[in-house]
Protein backbone atom coordinates (compact mmCIF):
# COMPACT_ATOMS: atom_id res chain seq x y z
CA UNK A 1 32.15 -51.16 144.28
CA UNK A 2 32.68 -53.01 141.35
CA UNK A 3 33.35 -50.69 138.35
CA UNK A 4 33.81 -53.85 135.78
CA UNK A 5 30.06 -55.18 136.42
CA UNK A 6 29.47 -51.80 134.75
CA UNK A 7 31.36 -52.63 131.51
CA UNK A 8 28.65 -53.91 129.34
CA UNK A 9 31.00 -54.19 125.95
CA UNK A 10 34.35 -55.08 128.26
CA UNK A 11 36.17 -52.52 126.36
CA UNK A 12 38.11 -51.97 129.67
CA UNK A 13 36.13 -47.92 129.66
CA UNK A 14 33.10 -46.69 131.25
CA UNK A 15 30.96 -44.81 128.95
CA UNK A 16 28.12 -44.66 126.66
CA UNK A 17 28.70 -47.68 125.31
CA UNK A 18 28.07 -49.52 128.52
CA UNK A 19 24.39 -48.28 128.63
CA UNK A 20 24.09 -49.34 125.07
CA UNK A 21 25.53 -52.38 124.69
CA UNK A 22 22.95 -53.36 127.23
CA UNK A 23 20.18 -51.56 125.81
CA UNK A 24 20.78 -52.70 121.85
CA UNK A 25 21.36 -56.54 124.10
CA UNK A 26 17.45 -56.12 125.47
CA UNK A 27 15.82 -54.26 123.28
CA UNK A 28 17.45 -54.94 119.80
CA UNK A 29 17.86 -58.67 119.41
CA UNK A 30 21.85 -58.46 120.06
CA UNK A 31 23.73 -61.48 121.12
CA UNK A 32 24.87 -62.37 124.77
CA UNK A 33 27.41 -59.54 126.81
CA UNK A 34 30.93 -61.09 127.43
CA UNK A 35 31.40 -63.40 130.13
CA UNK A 36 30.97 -63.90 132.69
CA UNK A 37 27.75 -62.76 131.25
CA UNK A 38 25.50 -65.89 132.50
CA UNK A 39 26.92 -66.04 136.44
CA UNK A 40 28.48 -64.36 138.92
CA UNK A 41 32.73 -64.73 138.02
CA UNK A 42 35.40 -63.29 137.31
CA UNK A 43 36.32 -61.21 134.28
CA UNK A 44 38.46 -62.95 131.76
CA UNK A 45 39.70 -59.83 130.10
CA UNK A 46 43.07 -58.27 131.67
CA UNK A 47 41.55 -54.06 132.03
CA UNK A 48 42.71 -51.08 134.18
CA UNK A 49 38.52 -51.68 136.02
CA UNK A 50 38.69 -53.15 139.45
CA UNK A 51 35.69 -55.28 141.18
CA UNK A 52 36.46 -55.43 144.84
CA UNK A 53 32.95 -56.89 145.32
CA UNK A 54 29.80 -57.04 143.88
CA UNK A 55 26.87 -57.68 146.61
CA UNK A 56 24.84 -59.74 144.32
CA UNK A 57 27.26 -62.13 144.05
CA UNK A 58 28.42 -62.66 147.15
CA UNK A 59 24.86 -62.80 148.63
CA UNK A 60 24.32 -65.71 146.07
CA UNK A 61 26.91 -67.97 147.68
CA UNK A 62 26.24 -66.80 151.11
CA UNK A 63 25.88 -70.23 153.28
CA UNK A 64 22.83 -69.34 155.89
């Protein structure tokens, strides 16, 4: 599971900001989320959330 995919704002919480960061980000003309916002990476900011994996990712640099 990885609980920092989930922190829209990366406030280093999740909460209702999360859902609306991303809602105000595609709905109301916000700028971008923090990185790594474009591609799969890591997160840049130092928080208490862990991300032991995230499937998406590593199915995007799976090697078949």
């Amino acid at each position: 599971m990885c609980l920092d995919a989930a922190d829209a704002p990366d406030d280093g919480l999740i909460d209702l900001s999360d859902a609306v960061a991303v809602v105000l980000h595609l709905f109301g003309g916000r700028g971008p989320l923090p990185e790594p916002f474009t591609a799969c990476g890591a997160d840049p900011t130092a928080d208490g959330l862990d991300c032991a994996a995230f499937t998406p990712c590593e199915e995007q640099y799976t090697v078949s």
